[in-house]
C-alpha atoms as a PDB file:
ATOM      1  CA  UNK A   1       0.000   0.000   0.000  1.00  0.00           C
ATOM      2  CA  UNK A   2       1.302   3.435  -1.000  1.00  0.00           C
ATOM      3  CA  UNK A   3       0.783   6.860   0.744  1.00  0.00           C
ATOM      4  CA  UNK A   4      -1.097   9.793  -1.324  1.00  0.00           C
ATOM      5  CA  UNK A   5       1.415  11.950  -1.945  1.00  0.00           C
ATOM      6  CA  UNK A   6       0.068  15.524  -2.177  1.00  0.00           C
ATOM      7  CA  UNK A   7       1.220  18.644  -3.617  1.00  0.00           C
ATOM      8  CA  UNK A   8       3.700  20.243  -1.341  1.00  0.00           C
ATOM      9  CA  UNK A   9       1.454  23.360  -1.107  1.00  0.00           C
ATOM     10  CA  UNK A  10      -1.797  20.967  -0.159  1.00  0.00           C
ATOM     11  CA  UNK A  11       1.117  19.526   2.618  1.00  0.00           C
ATOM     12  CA  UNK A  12       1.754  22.772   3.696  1.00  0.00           C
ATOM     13  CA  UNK A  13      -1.584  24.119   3.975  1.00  0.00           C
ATOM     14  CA  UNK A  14      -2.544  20.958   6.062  1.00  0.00           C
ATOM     15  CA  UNK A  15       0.618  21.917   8.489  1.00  0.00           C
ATOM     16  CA  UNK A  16      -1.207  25.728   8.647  1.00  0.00           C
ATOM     17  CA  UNK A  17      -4.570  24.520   9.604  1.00  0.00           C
ATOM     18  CA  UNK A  18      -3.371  22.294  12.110  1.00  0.00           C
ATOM     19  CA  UNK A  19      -0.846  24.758  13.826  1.00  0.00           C
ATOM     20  CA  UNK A  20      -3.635  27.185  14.022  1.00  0.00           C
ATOM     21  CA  UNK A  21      -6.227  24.534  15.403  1.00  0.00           C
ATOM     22  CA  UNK A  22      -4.002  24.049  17.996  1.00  0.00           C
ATOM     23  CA  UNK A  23      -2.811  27.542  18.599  1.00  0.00           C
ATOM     24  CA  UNK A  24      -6.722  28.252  19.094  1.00  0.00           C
ATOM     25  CA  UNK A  25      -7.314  25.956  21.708  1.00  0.00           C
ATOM     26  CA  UNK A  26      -4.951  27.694  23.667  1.00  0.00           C
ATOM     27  CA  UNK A  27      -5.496  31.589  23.063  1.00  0.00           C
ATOM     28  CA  UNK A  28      -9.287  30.880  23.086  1.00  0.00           C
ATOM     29  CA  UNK A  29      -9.164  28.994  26.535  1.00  0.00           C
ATOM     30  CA  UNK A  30     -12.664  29.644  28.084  1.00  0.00           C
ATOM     31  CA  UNK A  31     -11.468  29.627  31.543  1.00  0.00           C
ATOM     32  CA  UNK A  32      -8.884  32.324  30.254  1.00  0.00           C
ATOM     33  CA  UNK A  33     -11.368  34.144  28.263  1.00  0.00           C
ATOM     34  CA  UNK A  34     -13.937  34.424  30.779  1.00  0.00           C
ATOM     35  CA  UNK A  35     -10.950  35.744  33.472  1.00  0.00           C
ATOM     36  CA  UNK A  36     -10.194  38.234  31.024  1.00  0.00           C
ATOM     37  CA  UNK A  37     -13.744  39.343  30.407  1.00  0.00           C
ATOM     38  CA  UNK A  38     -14.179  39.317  34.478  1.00  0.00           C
ATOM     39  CA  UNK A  39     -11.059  41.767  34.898  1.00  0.00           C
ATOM     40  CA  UNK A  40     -12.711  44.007  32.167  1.00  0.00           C
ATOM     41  CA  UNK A  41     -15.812  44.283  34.258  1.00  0.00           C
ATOM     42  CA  UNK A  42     -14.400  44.630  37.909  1.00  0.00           C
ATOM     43  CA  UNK A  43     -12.468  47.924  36.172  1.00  0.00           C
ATOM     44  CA  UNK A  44     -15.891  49.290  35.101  1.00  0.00           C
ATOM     45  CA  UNK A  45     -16.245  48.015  31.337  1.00  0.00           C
ATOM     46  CA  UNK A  46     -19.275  46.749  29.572  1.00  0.00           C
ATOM     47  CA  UNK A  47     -16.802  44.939  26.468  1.00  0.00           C
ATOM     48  CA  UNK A  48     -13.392  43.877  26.074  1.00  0.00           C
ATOM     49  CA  UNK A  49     -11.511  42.956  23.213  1.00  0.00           C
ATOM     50  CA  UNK A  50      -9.510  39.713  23.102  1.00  0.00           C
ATOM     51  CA  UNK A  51      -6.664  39.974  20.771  1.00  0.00           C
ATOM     52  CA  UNK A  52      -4.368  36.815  20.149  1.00  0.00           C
ATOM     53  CA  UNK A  53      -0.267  37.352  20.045  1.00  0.00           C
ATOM     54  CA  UNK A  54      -0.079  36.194  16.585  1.00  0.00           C
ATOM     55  CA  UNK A  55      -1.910  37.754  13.970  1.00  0.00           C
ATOM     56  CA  UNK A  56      -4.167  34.942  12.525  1.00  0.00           C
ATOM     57  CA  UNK A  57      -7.815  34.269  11.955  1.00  0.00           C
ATOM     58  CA  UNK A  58      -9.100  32.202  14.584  1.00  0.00           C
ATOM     59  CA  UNK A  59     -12.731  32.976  13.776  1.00  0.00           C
ATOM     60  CA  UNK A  60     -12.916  29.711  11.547  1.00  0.00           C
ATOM     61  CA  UNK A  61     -11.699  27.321  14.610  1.00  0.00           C
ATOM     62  CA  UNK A  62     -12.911  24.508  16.248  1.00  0.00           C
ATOM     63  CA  UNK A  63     -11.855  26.108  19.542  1.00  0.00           C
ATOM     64  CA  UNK A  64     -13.971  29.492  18.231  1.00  0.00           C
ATOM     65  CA  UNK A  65     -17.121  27.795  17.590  1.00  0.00           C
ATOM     66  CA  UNK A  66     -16.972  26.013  20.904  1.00  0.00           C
ATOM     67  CA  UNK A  67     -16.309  29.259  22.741  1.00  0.00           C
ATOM     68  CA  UNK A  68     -18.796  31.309  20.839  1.00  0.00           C
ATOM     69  CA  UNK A  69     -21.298  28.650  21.821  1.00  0.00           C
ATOM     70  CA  UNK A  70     -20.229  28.905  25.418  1.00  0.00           C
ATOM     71  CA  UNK A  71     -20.453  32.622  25.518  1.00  0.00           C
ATOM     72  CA  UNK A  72     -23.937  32.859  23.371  1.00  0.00           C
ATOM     73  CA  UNK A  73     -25.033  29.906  26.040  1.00  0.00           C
ATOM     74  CA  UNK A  74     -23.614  32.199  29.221  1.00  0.00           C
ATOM     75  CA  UNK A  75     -25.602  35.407  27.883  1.00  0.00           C
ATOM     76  CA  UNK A  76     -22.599  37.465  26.168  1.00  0.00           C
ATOM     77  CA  UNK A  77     -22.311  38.706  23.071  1.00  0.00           C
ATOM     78  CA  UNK A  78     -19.975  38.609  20.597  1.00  0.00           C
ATOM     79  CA  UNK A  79     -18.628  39.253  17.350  1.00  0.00           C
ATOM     80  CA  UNK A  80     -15.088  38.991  15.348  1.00  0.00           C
ATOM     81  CA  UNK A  81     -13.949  42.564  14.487  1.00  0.00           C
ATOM     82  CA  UNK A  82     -11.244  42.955  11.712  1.00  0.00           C
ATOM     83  CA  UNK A  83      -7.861  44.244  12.563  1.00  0.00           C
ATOM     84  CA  UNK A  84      -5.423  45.462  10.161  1.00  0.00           C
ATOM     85  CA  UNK A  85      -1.426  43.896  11.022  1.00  0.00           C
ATOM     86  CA  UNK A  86       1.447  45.821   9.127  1.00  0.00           C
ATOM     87  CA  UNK A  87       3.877  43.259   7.264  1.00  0.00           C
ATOM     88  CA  UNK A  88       7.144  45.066   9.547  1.00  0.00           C
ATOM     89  CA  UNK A  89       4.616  44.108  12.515  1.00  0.00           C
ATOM     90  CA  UNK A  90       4.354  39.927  11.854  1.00  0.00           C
ATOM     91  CA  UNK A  91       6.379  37.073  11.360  1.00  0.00           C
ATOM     92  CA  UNK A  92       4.405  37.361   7.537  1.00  0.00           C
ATOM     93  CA  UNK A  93       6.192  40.108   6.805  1.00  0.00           C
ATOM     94  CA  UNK A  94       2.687  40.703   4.626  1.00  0.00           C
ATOM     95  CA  UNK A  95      -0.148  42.919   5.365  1.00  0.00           C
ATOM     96  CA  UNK A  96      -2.862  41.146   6.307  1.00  0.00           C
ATOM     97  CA  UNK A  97      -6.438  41.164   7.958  1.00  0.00           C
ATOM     98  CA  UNK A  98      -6.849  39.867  11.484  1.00  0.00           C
ATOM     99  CA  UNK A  99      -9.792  39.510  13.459  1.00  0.00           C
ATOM    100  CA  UNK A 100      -9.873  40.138  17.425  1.00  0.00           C
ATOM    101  CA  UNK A 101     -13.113  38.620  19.457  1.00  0.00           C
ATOM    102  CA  UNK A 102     -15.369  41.521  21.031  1.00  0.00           C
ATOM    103  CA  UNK A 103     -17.456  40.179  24.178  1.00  0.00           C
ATOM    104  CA  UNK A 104     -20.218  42.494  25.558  1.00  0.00           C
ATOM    105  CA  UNK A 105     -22.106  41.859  28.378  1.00  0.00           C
END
């Protein structure tokens, strides 16, 4: 029996998707998240913005959905706002489009 052997950019995108699955179970912890969102409101705010240290979209996740899904079930709402990241500012050196997650409560 042989393995597929894929294109090396069908490889690569493969090794993308999974890196940023698991980078999103981590910077979209809900016990994080909802410590972050608690620190916004015992300083006074009604929203807080949670922004990830690398400039991807995490929207798309499995970790997102699940999280979304906890925070819709807990009574918050949110959205993904898009966030522009300068190529001198990433690892990309590209411009590109990132999205941050925006809780309101």
């Amino acid at each position: 029996m042989t393995r597929a052997t894929y294109p090396r950019a069908v490889t690569v995108r493969l090794l993308a998707t999974e890196s940023l699955e698991a980078y999103a179970a981590t910077a979209l912890n809900a016990d994080t998240v909802f410590a972050t969102i608690t620190k916004a409101a015992a300083e006074g705010f009604y929203i807080c913005r949670i922004i990830s240290d690398r400039p991807v979209n995490l929207a798309d996740t499995k970790a997102a959905k699940a999280l979304a899904a906890r925070l819709t079930a807990e009574g918050f709402v949110h959205e993904w706002k898009p966030r522009m990241v300068l190529g001198r500012e990433n690892a990309s050196e590209a411009d590109i489009c990132t999205f941050d997650l925006l809780v309101s409560w």
